[in-house]
PDB file of N, CA and C in Angstrom:
ATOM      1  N   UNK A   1     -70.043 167.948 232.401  1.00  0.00           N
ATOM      2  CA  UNK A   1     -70.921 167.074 231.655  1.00  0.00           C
ATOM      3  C   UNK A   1     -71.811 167.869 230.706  1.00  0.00           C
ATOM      4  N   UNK A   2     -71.845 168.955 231.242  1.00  0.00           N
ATOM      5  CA  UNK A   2     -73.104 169.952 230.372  1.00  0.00           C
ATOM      6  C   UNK A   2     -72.633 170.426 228.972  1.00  0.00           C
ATOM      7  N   UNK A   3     -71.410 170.871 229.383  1.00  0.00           N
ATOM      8  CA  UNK A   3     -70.488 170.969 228.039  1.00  0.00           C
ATOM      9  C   UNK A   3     -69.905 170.031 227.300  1.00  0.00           C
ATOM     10  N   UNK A   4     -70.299 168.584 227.108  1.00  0.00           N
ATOM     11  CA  UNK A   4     -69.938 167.698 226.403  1.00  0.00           C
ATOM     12  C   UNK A   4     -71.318 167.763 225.601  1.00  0.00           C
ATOM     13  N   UNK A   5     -72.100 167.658 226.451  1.00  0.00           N
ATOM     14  CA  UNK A   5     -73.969 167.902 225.954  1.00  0.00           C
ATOM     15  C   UNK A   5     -73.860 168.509 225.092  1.00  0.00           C
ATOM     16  N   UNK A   6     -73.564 169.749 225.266  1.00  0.00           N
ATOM     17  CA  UNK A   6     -73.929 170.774 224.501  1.00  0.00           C
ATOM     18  C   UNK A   6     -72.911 171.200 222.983  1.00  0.00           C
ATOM     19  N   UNK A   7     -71.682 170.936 223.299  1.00  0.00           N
ATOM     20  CA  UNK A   7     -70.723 169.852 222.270  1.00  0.00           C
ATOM     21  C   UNK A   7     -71.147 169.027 221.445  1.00  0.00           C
ATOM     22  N   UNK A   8     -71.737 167.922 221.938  1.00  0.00           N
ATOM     23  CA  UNK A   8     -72.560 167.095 221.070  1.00  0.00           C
ATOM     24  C   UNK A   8     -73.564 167.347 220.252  1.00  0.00           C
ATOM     25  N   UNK A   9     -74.583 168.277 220.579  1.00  0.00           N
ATOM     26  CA  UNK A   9     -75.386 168.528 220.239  1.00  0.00           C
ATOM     27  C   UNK A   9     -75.127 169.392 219.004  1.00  0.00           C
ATOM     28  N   UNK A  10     -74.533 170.326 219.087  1.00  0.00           N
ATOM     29  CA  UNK A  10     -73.909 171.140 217.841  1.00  0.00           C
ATOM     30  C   UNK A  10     -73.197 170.526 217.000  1.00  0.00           C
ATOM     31  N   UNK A  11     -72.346 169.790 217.236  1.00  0.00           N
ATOM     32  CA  UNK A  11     -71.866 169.193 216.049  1.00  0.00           C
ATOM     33  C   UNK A  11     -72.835 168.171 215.324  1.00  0.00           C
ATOM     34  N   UNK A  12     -74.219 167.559 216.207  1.00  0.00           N
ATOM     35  CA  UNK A  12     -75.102 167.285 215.522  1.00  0.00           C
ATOM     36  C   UNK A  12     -75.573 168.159 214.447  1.00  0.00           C
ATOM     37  N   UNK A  13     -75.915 168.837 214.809  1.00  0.00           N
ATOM     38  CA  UNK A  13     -76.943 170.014 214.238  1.00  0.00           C
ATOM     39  C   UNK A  13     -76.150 170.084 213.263  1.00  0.00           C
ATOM     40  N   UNK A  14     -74.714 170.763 212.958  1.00  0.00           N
ATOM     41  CA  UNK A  14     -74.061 170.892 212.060  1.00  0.00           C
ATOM     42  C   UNK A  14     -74.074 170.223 211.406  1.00  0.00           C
ATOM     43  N   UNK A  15     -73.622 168.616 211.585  1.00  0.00           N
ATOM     44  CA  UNK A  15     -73.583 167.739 210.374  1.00  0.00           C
ATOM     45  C   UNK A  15     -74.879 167.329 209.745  1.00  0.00           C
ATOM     46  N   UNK A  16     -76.029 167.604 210.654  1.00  0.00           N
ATOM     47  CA  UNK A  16     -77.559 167.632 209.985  1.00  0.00           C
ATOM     48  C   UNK A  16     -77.864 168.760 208.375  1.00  0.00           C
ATOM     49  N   UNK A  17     -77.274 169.342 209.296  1.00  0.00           N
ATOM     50  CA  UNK A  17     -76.878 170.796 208.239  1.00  0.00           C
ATOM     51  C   UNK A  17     -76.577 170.938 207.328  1.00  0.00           C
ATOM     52  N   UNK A  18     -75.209 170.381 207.152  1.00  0.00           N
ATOM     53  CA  UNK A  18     -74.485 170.341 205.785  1.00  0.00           C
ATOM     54  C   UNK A  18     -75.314 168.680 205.160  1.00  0.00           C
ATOM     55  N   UNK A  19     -75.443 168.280 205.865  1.00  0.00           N
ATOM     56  CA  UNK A  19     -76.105 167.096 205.144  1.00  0.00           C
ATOM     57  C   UNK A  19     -77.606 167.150 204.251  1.00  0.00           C
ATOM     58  N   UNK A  20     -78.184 168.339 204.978  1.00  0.00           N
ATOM     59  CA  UNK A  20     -79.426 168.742 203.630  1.00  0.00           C
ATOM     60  C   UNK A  20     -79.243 169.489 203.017  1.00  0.00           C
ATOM     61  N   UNK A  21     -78.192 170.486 203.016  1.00  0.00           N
ATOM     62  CA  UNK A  21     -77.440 171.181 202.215  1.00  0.00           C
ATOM     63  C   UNK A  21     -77.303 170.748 200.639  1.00  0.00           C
ATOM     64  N   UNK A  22     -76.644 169.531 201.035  1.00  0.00           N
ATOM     65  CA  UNK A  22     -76.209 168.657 199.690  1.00  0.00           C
ATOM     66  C   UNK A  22     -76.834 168.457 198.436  1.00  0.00           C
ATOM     67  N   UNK A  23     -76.770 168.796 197.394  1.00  0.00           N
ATOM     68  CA  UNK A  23     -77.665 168.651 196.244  1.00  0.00           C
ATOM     69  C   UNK A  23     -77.900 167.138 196.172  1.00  0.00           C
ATOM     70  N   UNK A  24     -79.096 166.887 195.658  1.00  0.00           N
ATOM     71  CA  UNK A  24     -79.517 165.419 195.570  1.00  0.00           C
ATOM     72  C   UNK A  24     -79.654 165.101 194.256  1.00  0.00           C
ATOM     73  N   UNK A  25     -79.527 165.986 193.735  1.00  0.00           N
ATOM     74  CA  UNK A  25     -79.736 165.482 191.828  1.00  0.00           C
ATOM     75  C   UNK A  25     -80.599 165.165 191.743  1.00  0.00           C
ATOM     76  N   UNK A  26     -81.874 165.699 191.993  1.00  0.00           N
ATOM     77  CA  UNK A  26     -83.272 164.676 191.224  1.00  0.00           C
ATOM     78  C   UNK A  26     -83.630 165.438 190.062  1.00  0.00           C
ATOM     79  N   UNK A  27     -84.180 164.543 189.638  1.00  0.00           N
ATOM     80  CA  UNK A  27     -84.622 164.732 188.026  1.00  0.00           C
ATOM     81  C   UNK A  27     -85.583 165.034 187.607  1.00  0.00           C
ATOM     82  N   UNK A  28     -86.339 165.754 186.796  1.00  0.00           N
ATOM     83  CA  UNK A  28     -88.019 166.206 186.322  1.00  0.00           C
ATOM     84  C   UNK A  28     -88.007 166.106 185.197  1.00  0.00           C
ATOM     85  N   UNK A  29     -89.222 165.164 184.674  1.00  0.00           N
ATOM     86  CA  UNK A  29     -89.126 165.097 182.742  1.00  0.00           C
ATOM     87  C   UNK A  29     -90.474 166.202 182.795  1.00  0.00           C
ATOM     88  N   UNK A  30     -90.063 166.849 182.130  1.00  0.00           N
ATOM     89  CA  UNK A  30     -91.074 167.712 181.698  1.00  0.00           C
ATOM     90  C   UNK A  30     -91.057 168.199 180.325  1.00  0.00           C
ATOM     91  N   UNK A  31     -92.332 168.901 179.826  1.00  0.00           N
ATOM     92  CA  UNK A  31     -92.581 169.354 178.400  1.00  0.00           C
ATOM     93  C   UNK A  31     -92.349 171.168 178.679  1.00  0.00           C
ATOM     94  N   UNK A  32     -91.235 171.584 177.657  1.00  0.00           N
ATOM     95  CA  UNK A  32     -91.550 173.089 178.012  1.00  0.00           C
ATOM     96  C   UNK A  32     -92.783 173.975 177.096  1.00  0.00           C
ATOM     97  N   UNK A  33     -93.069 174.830 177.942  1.00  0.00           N
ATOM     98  CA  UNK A  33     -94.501 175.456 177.476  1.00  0.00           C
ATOM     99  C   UNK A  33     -93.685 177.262 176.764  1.00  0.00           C
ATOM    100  N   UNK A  34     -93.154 177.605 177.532  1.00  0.00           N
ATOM    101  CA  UNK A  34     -92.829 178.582 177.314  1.00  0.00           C
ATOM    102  C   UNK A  34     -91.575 179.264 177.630  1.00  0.00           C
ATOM    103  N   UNK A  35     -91.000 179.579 176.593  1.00  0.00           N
ATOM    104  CA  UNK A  35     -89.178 179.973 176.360  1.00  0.00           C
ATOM    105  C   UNK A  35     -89.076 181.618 176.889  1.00  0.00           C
ATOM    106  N   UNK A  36     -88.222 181.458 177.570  1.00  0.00           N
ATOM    107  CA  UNK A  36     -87.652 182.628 178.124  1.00  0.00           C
ATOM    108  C   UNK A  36     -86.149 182.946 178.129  1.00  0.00           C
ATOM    109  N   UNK A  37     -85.384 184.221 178.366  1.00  0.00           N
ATOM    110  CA  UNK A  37     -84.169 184.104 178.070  1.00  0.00           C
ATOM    111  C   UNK A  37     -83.466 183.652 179.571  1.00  0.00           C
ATOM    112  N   UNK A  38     -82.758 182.524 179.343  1.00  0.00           N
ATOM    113  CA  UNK A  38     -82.034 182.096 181.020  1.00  0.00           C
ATOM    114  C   UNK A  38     -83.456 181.275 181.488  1.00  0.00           C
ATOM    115  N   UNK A  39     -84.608 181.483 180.823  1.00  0.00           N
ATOM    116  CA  UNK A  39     -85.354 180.438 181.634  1.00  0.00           C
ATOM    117  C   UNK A  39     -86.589 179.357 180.592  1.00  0.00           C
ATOM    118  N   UNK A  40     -87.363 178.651 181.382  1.00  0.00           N
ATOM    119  CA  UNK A  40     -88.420 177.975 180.748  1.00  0.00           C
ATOM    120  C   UNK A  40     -89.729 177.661 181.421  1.00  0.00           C
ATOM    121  N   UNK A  41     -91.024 178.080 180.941  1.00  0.00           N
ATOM    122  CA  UNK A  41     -91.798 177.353 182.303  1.00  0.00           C
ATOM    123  C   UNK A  41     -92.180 176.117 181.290  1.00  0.00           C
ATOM    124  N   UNK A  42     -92.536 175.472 182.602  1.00  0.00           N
ATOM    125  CA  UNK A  42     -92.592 173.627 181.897  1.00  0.00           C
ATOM    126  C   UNK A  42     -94.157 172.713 182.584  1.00  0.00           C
ATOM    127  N   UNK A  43     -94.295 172.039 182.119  1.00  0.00           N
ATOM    128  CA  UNK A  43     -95.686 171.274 182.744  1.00  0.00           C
ATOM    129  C   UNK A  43     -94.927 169.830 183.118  1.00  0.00           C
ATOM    130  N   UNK A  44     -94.753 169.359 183.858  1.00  0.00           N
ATOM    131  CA  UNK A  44     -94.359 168.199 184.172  1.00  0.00           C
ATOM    132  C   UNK A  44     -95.347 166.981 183.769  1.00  0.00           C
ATOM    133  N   UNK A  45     -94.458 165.954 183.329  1.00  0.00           N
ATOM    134  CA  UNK A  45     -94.558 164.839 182.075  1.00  0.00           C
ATOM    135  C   UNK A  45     -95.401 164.006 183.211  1.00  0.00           C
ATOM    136  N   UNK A  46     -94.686 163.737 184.162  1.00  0.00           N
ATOM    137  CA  UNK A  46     -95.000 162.676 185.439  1.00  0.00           C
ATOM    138  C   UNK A  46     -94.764 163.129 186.261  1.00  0.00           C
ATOM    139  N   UNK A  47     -95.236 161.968 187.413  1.00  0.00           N
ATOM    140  CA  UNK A  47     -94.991 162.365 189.025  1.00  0.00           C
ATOM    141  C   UNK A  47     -94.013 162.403 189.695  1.00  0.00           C
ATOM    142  N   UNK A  48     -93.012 163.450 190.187  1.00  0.00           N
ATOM    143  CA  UNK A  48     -92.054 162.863 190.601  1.00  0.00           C
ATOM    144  C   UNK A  48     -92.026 164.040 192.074  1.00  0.00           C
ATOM    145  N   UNK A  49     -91.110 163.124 192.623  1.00  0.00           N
ATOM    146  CA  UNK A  49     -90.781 163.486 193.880  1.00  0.00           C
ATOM    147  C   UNK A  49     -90.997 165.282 194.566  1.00  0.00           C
ATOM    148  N   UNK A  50     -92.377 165.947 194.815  1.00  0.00           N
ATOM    149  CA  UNK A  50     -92.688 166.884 195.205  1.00  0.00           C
ATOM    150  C   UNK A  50     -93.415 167.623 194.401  1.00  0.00           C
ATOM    151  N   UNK A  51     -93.741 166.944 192.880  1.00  0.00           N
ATOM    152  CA  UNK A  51     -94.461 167.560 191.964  1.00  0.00           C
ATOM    153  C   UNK A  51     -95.425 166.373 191.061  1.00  0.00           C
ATOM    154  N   UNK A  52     -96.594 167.063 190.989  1.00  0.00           N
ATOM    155  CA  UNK A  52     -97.437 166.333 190.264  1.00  0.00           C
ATOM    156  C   UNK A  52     -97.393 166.704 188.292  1.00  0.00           C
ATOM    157  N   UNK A  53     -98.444 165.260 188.268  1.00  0.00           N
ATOM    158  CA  UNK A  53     -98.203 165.477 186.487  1.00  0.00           C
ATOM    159  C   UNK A  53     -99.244 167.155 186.273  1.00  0.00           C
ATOM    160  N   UNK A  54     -98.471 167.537 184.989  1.00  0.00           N
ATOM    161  CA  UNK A  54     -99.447 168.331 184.802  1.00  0.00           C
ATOM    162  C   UNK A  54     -98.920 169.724 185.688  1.00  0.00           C
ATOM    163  N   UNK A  55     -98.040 169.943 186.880  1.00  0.00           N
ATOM    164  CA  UNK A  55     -97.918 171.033 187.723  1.00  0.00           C
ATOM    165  C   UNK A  55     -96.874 172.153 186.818  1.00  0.00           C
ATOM    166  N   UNK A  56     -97.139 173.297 186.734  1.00  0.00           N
ATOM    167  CA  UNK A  56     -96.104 174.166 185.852  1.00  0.00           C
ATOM    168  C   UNK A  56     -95.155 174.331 186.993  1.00  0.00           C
ATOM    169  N   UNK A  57     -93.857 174.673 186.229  1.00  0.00           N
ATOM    170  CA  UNK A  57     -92.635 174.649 187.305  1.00  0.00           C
ATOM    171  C   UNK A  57     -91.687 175.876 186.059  1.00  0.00           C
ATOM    172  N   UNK A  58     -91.571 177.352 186.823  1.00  0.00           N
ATOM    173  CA  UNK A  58     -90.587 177.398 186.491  1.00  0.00           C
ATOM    174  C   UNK A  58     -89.269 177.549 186.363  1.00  0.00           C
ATOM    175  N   UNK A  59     -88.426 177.075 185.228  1.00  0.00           N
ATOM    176  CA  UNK A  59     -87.155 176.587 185.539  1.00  0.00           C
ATOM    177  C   UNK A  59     -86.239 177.081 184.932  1.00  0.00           C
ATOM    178  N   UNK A  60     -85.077 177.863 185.905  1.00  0.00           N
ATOM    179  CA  UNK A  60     -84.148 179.205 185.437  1.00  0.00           C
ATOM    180  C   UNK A  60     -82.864 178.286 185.565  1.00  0.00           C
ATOM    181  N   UNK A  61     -81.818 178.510 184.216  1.00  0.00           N
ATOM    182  CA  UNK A  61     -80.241 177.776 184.251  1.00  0.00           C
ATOM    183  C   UNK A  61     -79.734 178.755 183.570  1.00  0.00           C
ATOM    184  N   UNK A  62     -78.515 179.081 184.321  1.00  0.00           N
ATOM    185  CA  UNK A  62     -77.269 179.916 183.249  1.00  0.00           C
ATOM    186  C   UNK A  62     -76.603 179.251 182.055  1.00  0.00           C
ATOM    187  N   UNK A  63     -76.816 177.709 182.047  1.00  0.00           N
ATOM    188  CA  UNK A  63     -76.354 177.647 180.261  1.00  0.00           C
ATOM    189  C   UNK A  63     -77.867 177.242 179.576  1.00  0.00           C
ATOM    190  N   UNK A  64     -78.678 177.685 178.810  1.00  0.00           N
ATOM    191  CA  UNK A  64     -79.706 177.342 178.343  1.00  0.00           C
ATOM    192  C   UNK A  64     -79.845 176.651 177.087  1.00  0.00           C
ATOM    193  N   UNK A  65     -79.968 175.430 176.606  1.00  0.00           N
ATOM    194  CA  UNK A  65     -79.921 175.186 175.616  1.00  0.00           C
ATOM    195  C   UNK A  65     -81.053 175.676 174.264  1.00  0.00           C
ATOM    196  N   UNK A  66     -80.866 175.216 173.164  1.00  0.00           N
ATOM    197  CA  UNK A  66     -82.203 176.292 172.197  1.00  0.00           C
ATOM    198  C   UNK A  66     -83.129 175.267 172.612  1.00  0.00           C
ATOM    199  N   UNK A  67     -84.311 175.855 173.157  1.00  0.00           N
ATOM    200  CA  UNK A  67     -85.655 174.991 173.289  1.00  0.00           C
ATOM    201  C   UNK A  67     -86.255 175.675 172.918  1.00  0.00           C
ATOM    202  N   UNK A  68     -87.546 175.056 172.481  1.00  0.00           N
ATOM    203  CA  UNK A  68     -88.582 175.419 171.963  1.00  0.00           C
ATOM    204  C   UNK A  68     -90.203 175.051 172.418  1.00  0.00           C
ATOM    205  N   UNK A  69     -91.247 175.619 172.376  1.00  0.00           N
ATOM    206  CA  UNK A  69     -92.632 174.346 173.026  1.00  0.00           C
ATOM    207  C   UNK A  69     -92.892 173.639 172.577  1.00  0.00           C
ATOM    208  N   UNK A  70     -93.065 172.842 173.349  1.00  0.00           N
ATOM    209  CA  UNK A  70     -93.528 171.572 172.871  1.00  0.00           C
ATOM    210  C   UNK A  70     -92.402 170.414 173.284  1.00  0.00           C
ATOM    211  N   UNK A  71     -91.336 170.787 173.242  1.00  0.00           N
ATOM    212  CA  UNK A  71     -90.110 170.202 173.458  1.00  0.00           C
ATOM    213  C   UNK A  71     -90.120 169.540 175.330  1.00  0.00           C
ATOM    214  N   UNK A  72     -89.715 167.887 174.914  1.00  0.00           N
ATOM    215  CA  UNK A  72     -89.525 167.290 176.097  1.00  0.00           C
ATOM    216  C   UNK A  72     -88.442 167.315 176.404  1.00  0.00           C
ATOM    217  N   UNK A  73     -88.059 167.518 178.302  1.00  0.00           N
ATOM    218  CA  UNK A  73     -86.867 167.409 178.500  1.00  0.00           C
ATOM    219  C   UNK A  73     -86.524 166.958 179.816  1.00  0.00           C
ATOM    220  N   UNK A  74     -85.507 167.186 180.094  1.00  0.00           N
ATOM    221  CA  UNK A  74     -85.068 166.469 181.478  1.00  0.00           C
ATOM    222  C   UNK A  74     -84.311 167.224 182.494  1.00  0.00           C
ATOM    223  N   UNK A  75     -84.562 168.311 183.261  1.00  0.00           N
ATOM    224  CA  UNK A  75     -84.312 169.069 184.157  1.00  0.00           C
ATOM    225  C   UNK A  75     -83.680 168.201 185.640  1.00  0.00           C
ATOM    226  N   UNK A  76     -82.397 168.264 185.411  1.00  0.00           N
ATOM    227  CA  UNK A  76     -81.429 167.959 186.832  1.00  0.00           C
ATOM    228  C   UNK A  76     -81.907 169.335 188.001  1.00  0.00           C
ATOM    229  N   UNK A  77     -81.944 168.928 188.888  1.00  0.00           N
ATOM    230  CA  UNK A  77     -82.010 170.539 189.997  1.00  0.00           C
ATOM    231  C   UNK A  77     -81.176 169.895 191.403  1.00  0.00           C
ATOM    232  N   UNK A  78     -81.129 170.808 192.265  1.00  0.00           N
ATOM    233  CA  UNK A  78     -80.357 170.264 193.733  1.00  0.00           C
ATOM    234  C   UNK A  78     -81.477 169.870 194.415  1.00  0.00           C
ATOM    235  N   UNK A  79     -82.509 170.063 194.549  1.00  0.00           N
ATOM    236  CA  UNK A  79     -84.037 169.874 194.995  1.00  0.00           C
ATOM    237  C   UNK A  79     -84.376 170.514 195.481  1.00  0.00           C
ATOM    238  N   UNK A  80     -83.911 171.651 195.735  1.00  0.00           N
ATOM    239  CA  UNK A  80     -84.025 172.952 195.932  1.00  0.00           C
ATOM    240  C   UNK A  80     -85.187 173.373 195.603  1.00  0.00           C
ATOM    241  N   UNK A  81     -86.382 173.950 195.878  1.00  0.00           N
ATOM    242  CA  UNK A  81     -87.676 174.104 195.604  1.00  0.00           C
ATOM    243  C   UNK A  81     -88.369 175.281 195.828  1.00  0.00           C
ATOM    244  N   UNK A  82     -87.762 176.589 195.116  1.00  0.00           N
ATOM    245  CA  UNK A  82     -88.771 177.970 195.842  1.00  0.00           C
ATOM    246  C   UNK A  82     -90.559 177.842 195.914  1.00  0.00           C
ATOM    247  N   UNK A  83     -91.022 177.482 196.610  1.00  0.00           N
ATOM    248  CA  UNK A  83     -92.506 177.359 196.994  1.00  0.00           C
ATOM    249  C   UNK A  83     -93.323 179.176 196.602  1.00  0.00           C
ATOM    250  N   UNK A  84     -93.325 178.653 195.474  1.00  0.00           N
ATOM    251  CA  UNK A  84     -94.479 180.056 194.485  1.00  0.00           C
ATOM    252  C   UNK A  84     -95.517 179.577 193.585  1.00  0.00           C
ATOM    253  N   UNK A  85     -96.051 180.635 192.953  1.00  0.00           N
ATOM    254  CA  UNK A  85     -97.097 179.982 192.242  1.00  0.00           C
ATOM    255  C   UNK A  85     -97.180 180.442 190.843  1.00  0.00           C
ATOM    256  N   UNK A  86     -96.297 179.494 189.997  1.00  0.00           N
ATOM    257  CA  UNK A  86     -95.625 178.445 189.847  1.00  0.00           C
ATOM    258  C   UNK A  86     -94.381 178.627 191.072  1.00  0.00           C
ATOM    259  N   UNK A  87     -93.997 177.075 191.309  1.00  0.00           N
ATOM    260  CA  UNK A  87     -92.697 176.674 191.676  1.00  0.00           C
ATOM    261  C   UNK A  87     -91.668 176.932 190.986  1.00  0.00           C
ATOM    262  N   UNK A  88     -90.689 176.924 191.553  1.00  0.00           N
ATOM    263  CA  UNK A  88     -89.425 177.709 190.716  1.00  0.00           C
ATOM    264  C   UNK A  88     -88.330 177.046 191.569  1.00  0.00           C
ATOM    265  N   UNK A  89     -87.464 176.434 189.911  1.00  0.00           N
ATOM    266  CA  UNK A  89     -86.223 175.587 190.624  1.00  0.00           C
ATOM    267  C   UNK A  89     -85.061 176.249 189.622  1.00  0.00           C
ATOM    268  N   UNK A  90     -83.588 175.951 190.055  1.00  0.00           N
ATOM    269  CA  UNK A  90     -82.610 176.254 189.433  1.00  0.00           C
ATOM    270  C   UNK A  90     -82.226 174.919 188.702  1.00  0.00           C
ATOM    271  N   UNK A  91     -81.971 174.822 187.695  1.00  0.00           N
ATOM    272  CA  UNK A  91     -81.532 173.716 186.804  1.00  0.00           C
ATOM    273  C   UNK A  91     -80.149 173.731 186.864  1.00  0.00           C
ATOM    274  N   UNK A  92     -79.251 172.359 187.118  1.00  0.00           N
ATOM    275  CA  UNK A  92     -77.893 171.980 186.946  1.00  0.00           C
ATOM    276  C   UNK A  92     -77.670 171.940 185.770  1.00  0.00           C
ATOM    277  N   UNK A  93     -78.499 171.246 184.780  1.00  0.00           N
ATOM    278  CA  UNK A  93     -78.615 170.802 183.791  1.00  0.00           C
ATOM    279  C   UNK A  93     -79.938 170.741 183.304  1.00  0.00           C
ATOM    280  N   UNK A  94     -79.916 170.701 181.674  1.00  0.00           N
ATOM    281  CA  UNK A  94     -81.203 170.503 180.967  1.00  0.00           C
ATOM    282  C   UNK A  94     -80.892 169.901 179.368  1.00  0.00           C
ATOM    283  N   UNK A  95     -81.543 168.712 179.335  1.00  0.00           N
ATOM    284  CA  UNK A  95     -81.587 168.032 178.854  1.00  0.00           C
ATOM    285  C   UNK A  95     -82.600 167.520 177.824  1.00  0.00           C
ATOM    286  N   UNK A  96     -82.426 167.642 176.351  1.00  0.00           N
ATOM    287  CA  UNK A  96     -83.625 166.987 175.695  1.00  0.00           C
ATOM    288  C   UNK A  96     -83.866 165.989 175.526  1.00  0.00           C
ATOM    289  N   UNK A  97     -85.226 165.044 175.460  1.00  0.00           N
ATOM    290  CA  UNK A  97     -85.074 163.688 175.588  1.00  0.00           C
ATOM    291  C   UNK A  97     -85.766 163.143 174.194  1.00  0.00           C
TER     292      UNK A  97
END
């Protein structure tokens, strides 16, 4: 019986696992402040899910499109969230709006 337990339990855990694993696609409109090569730091437009208006975030993607400051845009990420100061996410995508 102990080993069905304990069976169970792991394959919980596992599928817990791969299940936050999963990129969630959320989205951040933000204004970029400052251009970097491969990256951007940005002030966020609005509130969204783990970030306030106004919070700098910055945000590193291997295809970078030409941005510039001042420029609004729309940052896809996995929700992935390195907790620094600024925050720092990887972009799927980036988007001008």
């Amino acid at each position: 019986m102990k080993k069905w337990g304990v069976i169970f339990i792991t394959a919980f855990l596992l599928a817990a696992l791969f299940g936050a694993c999963k990129g969630s696609g959320q989205t951040l409109s933000c204004t970029v402040t400052e251009v970097y090569e491969n990256a951007v730091m940005v002030t966020c437009a609005e509130e969204s899910e783990g970030f306030a208006q106004g919070e700098k975030v910055y945000v590193s993607c291997e295809t970078m499109p030409a941005l510039a400051p001042g420029d609004a845009i729309r940052v896809t990420f996995s929700g992935q969230v390195m907790i620094s100061e600024p925050a720092q996410i990887v972009a799927e995508k980036i988007e001008l709006q």
